[in-house]
C-alpha atoms as a PDB file:
ATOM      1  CA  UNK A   1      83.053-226.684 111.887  1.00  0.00           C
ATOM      2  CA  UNK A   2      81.924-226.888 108.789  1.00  0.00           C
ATOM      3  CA  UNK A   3      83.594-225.246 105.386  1.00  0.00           C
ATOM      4  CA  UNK A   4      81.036-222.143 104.843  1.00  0.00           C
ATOM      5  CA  UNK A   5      81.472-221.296 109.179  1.00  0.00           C
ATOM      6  CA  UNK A   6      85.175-221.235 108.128  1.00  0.00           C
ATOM      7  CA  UNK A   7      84.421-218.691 104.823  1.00  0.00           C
ATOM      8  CA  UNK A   8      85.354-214.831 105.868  1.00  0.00           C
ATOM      9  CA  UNK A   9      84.801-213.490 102.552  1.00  0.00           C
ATOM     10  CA  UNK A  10      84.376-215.080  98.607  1.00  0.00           C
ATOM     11  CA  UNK A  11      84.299-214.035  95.500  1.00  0.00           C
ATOM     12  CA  UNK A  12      81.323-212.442  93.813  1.00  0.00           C
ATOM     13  CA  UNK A  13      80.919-214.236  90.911  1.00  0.00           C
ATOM     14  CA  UNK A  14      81.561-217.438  92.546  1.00  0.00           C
ATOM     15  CA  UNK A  15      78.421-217.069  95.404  1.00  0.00           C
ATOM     16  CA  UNK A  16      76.192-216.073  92.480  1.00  0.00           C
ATOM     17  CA  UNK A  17      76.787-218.949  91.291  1.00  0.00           C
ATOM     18  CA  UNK A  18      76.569-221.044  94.422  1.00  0.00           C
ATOM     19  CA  UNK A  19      73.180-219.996  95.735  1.00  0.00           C
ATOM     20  CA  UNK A  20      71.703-220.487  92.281  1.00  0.00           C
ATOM     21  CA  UNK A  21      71.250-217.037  90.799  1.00  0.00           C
ATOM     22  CA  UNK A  22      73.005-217.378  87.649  1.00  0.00           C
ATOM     23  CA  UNK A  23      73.624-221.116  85.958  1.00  0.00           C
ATOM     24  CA  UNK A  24      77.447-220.679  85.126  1.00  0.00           C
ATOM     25  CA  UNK A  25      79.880-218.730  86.693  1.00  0.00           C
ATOM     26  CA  UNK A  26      80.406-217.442  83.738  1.00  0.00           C
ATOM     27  CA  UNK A  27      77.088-215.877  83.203  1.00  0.00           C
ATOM     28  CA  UNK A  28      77.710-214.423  87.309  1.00  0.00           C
ATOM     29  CA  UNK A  29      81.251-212.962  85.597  1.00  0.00           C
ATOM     30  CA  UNK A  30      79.640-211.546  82.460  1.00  0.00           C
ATOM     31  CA  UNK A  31      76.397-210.019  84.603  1.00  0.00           C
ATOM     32  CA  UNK A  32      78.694-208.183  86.574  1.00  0.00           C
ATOM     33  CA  UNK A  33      81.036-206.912  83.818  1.00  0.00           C
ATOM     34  CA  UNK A  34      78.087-205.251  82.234  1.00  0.00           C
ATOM     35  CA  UNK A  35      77.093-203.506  85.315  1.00  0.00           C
ATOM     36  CA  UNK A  36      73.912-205.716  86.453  1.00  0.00           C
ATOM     37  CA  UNK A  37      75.198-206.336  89.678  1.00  0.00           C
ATOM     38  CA  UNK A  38      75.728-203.837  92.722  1.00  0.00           C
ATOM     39  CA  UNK A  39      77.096-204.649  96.275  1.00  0.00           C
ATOM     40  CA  UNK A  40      75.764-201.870  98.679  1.00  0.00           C
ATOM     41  CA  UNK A  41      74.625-199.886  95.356  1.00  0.00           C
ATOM     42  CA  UNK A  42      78.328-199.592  93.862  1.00  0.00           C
ATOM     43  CA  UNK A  43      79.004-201.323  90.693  1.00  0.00           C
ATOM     44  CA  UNK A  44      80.816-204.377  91.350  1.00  0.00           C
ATOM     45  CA  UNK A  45      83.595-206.622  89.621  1.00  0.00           C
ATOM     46  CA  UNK A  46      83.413-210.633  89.299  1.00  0.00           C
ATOM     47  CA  UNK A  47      86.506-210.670  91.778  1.00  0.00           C
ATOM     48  CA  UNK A  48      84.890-208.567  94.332  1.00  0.00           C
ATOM     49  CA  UNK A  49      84.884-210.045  97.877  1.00  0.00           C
ATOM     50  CA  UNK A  50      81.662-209.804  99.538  1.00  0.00           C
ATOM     51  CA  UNK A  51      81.180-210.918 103.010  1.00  0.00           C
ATOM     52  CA  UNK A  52      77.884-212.200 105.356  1.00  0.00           C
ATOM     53  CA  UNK A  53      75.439-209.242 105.614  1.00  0.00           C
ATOM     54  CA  UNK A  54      76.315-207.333 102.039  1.00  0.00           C
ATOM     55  CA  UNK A  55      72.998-206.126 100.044  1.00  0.00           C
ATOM     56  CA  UNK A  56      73.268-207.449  96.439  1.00  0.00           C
ATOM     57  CA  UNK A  57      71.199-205.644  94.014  1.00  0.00           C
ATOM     58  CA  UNK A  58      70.383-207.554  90.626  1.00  0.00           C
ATOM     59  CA  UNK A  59      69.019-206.538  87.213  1.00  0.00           C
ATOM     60  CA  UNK A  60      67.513-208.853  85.109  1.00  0.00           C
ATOM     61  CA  UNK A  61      65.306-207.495  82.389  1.00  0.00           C
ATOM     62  CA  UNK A  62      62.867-205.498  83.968  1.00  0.00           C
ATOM     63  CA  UNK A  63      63.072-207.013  87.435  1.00  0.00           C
ATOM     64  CA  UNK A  64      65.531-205.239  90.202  1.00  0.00           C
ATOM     65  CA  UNK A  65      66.238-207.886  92.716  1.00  0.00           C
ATOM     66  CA  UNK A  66      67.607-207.006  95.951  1.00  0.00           C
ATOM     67  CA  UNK A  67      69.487-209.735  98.029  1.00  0.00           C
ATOM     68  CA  UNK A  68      70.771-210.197 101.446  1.00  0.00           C
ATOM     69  CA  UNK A  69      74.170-212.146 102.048  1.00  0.00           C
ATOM     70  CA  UNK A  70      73.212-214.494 105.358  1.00  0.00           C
ATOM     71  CA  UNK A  71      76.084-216.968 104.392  1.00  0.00           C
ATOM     72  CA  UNK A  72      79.026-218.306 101.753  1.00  0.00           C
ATOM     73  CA  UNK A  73      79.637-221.623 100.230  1.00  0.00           C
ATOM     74  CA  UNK A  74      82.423-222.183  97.584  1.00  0.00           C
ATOM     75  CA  UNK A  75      80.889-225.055  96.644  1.00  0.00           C
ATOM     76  CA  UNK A  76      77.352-225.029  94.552  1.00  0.00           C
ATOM     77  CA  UNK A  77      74.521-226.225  96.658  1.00  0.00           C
ATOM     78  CA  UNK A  78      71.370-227.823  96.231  1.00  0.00           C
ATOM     79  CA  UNK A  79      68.211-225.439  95.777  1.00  0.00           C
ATOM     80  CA  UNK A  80      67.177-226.107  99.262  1.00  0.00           C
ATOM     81  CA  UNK A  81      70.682-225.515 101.134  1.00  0.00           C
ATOM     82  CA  UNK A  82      71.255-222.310  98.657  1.00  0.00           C
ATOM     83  CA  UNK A  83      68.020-220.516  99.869  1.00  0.00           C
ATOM     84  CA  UNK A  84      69.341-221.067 103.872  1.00  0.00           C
ATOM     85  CA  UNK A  85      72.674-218.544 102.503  1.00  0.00           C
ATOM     86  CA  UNK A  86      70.407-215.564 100.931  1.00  0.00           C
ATOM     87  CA  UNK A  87      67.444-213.446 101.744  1.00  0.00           C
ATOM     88  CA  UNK A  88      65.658-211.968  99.335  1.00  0.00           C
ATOM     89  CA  UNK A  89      64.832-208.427 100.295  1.00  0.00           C
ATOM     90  CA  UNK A  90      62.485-207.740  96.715  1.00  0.00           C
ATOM     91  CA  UNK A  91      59.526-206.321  97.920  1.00  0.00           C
ATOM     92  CA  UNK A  92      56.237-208.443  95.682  1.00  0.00           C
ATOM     93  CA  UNK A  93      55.020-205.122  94.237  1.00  0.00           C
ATOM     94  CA  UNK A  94      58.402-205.356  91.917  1.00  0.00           C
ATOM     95  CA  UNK A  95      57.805-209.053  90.825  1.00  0.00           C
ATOM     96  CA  UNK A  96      54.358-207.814  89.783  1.00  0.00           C
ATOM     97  CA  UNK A  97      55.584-204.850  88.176  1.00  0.00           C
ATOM     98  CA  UNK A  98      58.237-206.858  86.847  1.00  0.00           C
ATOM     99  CA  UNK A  99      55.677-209.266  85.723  1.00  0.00           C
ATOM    100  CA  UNK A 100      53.508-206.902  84.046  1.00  0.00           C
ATOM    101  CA  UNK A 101      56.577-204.795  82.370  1.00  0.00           C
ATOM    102  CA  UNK A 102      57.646-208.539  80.880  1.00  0.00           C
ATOM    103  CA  UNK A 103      53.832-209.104  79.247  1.00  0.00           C
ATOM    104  CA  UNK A 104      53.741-205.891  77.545  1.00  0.00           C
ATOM    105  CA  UNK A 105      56.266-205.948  75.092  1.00  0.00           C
ATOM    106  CA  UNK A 106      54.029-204.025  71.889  1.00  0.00           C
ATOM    107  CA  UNK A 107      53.103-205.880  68.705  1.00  0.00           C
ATOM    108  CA  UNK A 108      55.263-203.403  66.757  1.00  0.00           C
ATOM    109  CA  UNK A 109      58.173-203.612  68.209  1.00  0.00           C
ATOM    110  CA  UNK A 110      58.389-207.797  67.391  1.00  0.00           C
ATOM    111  CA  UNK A 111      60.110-207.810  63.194  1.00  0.00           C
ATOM    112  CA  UNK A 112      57.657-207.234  60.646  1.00  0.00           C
ATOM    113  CA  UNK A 113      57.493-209.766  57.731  1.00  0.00           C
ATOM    114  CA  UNK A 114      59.983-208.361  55.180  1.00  0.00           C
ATOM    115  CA  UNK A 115      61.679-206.744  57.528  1.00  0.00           C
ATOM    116  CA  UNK A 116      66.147-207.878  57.538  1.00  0.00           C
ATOM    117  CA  UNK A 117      66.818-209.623  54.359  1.00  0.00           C
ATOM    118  CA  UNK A 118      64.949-209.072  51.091  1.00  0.00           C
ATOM    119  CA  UNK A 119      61.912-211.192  50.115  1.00  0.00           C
ATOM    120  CA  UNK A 120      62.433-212.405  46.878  1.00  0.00           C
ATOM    121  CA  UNK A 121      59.863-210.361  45.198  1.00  0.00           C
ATOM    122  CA  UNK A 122      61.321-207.297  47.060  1.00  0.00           C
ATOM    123  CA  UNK A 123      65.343-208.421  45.857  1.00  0.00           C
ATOM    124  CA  UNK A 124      64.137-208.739  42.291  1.00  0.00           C
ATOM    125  CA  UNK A 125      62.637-205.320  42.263  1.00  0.00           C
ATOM    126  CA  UNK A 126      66.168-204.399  43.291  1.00  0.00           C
ATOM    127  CA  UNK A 127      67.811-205.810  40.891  1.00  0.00           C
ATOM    128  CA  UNK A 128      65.642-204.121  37.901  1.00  0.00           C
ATOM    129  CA  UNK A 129      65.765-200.655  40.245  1.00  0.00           C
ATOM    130  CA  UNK A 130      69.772-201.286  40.250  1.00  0.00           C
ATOM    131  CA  UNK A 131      70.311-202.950  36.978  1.00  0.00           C
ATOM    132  CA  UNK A 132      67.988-201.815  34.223  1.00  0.00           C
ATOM    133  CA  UNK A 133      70.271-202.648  31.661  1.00  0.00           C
ATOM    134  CA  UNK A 134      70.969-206.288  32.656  1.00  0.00           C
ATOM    135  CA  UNK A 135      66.924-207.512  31.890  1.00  0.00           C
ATOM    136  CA  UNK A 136      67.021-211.438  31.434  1.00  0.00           C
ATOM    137  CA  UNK A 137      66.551-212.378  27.864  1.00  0.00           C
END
């Protein structure tokens, strides 16, 4: 009998992080503090015991993943054992859409040169807008 036959339930965070969805547990813990992760479409904590058969749903950036539970391992697993313990239920439409969403990001929206901190040009026109008074002699 092996140790994830002998598994009942496990924490959230912790699968995540076995079956290779998120690279630290800690990034599992902090994705489901800020809400990106549902178990059977109810916001979920990191402590949250989830059992074989749950339906996962994951945000990240555009993408909505859905996942199946098919098994648990407290143990992190190599990329080939992980994908035996989860079925992805993400239909390809949403990768593409996902895909597409990800390549579209507009030209305006990326910072403008000048914009944040002054250019120097820009700070000394400050200074004489600010400071008439105070001219270099």
């Amino acid at each position: 009998m092996s140790n994830q036959e002998k598994l009942q339930a496990l924490r959230l965070d912790k699968w995540l992080w076995a079956v290779r969805l998120y690279k630290t547990r800690t990034l599992a813990t902090e994705a489901c503090k800020k809400g990106s992760i549902k178990v059977e479409n109810k916001p979920a904590k990191p402590s949250r015991e989830i059992k074989v058969g749950d339906t996962i749903t994951i945000k990240t950036g555009p993408l909505l993943k859905k996942v199946q539970v098919e098994g648990l391992s407290a143990r992190r697993l190599s990329a080939p054992l992980a994908s035996d313990l989860i079925t992805d239920l993400t239909s390809p439409e949403e990768y593409e859409k996902a895909k597409e969403q990800k390549y579209s990001i507009p030209l305006s929206a990326k910072k403008s040169k000048g914009a944040g901190r002054p250019t120097k040009k820009q700070r000394r026109a400050l200074d004489e807008f600010l400071y008439p008074d105070q001219q270099n002699s």
